[in-house]
Protein backbone atom coordinates (compact mmCIF):
# COMPACT_ATOMS: atom_id res chain seq x y z
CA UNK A 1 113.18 96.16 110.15
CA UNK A 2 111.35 93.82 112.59
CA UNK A 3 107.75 95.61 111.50
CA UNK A 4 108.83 94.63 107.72
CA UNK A 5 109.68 90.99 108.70
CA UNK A 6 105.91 90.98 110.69
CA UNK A 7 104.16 92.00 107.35
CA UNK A 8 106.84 90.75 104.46
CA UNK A 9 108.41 87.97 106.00
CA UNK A 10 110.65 87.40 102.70
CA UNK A 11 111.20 91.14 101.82
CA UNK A 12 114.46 92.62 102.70
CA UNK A 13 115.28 96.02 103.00
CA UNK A 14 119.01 97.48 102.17
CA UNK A 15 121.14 99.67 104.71
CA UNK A 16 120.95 102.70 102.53
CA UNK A 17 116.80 102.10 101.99
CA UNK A 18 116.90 101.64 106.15
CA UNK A 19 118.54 105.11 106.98
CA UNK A 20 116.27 106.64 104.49
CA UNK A 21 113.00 105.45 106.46
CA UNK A 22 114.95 106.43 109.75
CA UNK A 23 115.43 109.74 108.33
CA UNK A 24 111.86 110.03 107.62
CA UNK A 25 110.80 108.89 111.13
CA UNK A 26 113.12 111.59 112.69
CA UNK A 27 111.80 114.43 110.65
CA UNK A 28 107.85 113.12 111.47
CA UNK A 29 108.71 112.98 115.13
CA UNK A 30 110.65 116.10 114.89
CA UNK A 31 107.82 118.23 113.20
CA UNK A 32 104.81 116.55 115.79
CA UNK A 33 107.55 117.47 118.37
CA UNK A 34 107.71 121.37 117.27
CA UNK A 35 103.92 121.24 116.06
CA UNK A 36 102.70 119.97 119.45
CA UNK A 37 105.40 122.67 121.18
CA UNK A 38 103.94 125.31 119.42
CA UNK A 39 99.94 124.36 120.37
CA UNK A 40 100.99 124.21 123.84
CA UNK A 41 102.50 127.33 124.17
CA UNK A 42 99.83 129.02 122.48
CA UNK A 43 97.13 126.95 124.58
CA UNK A 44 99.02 128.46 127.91
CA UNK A 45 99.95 125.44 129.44
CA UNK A 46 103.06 124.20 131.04
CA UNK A 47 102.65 120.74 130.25
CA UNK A 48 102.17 118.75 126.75
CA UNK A 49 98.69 116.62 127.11
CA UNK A 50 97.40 114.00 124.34
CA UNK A 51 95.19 117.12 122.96
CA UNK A 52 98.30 118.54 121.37
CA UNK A 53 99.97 115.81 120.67
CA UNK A 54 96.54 114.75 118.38
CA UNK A 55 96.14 118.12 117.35
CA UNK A 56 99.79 118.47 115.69
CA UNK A 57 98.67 115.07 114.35
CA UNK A 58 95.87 116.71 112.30
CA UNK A 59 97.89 119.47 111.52
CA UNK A 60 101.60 117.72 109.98
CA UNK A 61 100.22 114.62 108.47
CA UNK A 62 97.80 113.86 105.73
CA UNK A 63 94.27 112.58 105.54
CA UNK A 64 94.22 108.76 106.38
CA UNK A 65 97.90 108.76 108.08
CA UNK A 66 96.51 111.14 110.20
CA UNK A 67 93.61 109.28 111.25
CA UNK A 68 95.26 105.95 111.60
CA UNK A 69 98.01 107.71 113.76
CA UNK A 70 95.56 109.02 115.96
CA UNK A 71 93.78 105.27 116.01
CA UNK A 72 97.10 103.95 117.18
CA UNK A 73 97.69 106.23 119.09
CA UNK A 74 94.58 105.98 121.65
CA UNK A 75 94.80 102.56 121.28
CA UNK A 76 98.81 102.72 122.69
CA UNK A 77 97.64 104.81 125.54
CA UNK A 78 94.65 102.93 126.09
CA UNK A 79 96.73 99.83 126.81
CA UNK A 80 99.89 101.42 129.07
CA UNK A 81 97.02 102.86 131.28
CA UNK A 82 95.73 99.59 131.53
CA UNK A 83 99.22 98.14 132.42
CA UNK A 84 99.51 100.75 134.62
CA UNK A 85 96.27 99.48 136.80
């Protein structure tokens, strides 16, 4: 709701049309969740690194989503590693 108001400021979304997108959100995070899972234990490692993470990326969503997750992505780690000093 608060990314809609940052692009649409007058469009308004309904309660139904919200649990929808949350719906959607949950199944994406739950399928880069398994995806990633899935590299890692076939990689051999113990521990989940951004290499799966962008991997499962590549793998679950489509073309340009995929690329402009991955964009955000860097940039998102980029800046808490910065915060982090």
């Amino acid at each position: 709701y608060k990314i809609l108001k940052q692009v649409h400021k007058k469009m308004r979304i309904t309660e139904q049309a919200m649990q929808i997108m949350e719906s959607c959100v949950i199944d994406t995070f739950e399928r880069l969740a398994s995806e990633s899972s899935n590299l890692m234990r076939i990689s051999g490692r113990d521990t989940l690194t951004m290499k799966e993470v962008q991997s499962a990326v590549r793998l679950v969503l489509p073309g340009e989503l995929a690329r402009h997750a991955l964009t955000e992505g860097t940039k998102a780690v980029m800046e808490l590693q910065n915060h982090k000093g």
